[in-house]
C-alpha atoms as a PDB file:
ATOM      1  CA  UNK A   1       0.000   0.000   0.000  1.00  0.00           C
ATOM      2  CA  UNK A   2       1.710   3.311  -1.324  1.00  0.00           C
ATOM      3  CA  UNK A   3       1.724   5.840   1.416  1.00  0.00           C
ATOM      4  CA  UNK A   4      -0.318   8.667   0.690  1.00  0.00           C
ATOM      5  CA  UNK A   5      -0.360  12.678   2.077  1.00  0.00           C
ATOM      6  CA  UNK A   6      -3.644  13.873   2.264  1.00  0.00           C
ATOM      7  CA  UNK A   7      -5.521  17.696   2.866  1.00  0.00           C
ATOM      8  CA  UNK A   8      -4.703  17.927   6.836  1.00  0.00           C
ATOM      9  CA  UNK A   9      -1.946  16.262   7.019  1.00  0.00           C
ATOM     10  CA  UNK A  10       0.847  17.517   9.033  1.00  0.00           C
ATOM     11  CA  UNK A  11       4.397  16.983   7.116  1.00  0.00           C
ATOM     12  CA  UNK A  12       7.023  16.852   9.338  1.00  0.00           C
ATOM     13  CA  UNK A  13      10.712  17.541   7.467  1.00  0.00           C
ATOM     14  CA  UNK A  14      14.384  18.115   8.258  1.00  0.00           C
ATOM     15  CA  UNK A  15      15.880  21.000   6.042  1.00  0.00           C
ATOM     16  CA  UNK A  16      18.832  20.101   4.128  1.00  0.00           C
ATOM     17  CA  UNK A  17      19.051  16.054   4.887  1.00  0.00           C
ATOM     18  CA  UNK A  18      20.145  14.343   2.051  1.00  0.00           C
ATOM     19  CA  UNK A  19      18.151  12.773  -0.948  1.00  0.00           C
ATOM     20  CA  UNK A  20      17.313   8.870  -1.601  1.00  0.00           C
ATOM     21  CA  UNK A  21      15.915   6.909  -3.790  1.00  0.00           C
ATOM     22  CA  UNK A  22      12.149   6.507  -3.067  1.00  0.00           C
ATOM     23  CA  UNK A  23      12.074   9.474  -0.295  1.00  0.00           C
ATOM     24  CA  UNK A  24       9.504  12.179  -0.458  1.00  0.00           C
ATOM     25  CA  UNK A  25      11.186  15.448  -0.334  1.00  0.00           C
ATOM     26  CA  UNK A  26       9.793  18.811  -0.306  1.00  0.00           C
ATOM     27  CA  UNK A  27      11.347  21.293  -3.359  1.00  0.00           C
ATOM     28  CA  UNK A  28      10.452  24.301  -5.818  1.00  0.00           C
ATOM     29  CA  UNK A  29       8.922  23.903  -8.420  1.00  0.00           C
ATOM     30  CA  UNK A  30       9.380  25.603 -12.280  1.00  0.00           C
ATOM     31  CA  UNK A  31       6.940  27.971 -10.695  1.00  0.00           C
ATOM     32  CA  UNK A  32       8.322  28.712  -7.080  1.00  0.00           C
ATOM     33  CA  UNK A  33       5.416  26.624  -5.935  1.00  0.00           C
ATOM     34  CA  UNK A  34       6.509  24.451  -3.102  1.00  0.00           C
ATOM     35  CA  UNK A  35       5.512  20.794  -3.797  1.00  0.00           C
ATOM     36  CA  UNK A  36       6.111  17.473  -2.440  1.00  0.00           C
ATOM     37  CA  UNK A  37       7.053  15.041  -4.978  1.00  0.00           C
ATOM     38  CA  UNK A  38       8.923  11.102  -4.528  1.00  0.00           C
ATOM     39  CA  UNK A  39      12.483  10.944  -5.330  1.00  0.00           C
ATOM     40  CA  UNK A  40      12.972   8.108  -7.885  1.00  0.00           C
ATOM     41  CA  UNK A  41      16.910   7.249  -8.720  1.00  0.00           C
ATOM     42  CA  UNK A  42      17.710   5.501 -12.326  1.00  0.00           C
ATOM     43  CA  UNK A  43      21.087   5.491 -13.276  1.00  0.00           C
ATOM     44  CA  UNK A  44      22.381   8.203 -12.766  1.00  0.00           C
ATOM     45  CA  UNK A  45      19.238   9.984 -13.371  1.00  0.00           C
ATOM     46  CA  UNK A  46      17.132  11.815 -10.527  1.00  0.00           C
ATOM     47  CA  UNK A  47      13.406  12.296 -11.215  1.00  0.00           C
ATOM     48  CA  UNK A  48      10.927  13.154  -8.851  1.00  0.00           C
ATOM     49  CA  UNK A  49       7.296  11.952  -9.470  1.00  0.00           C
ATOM     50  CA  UNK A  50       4.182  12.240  -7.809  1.00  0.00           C
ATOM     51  CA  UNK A  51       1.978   9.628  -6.152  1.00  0.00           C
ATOM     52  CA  UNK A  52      -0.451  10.601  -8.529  1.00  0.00           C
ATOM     53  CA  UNK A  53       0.045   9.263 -12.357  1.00  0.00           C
ATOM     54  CA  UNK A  54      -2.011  12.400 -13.470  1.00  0.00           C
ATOM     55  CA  UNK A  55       1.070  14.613 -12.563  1.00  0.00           C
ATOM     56  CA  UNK A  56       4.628  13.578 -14.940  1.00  0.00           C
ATOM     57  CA  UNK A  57       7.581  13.269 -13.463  1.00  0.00           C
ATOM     58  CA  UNK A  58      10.241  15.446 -13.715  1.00  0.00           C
ATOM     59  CA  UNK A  59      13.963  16.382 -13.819  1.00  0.00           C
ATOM     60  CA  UNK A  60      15.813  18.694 -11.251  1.00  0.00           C
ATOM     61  CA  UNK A  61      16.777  21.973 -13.456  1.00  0.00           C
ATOM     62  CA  UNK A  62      18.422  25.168 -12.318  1.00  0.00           C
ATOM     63  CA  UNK A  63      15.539  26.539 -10.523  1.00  0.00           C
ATOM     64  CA  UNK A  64      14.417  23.926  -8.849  1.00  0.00           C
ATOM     65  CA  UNK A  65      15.570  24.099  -5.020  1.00  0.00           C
ATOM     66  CA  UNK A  66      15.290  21.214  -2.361  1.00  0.00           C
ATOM     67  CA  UNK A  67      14.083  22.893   0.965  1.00  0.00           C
ATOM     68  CA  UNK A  68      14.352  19.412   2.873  1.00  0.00           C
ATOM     69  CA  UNK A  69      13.246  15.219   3.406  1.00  0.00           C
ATOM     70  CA  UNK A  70       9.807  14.352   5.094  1.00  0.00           C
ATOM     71  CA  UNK A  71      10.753  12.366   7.691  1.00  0.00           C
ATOM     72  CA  UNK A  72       7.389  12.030   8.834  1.00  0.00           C
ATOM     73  CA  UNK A  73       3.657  12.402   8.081  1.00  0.00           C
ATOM     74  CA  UNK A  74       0.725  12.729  11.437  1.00  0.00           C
ATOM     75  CA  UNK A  75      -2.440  12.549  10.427  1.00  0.00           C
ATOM     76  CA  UNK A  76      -5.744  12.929  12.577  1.00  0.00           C
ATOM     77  CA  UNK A  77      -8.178  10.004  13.208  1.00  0.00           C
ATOM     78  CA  UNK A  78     -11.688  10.316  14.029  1.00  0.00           C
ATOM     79  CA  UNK A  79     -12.084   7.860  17.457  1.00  0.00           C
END
């Protein structure tokens, strides 16, 4: 079951750790938007991808900026 971050969600992230394959990381996008996309490692390629298909992944270019790694994800459940 693929983790998923939902509306609510409190995303938890340490600035500056370093990047691995299949961690979520929070960056800039083309836009400035900040965005939380899955690191996927391929070679010596680095794309990062959404856990939605609707959304293509991407390359890192020169203005895209990592701000940091989620290193976790607390969500609220209704008791």
């Amino acid at each position: 079951m693929a983790p998923t971050i939902r509306d609510g969600d409190l995303v938890i992230f340490k600035p500056g750790k370093a990047i691995g394959n299949r961690s979520i990381v929070l960056l800039n996008n083309k836009w400035g938007e900040a965005i939380l996309r899955r690191c996927r490692v391929k070679g010596d390629e680095v794309f990062f991808s959404a856990e939605n298909s609707v959304y293509a992944p991407f390359k890192a270019d020169a203005n895209t900026r990592i701000l940091g790694t989620v290193v976790d994800i607390w969500r609220k459940v209704k008791i």
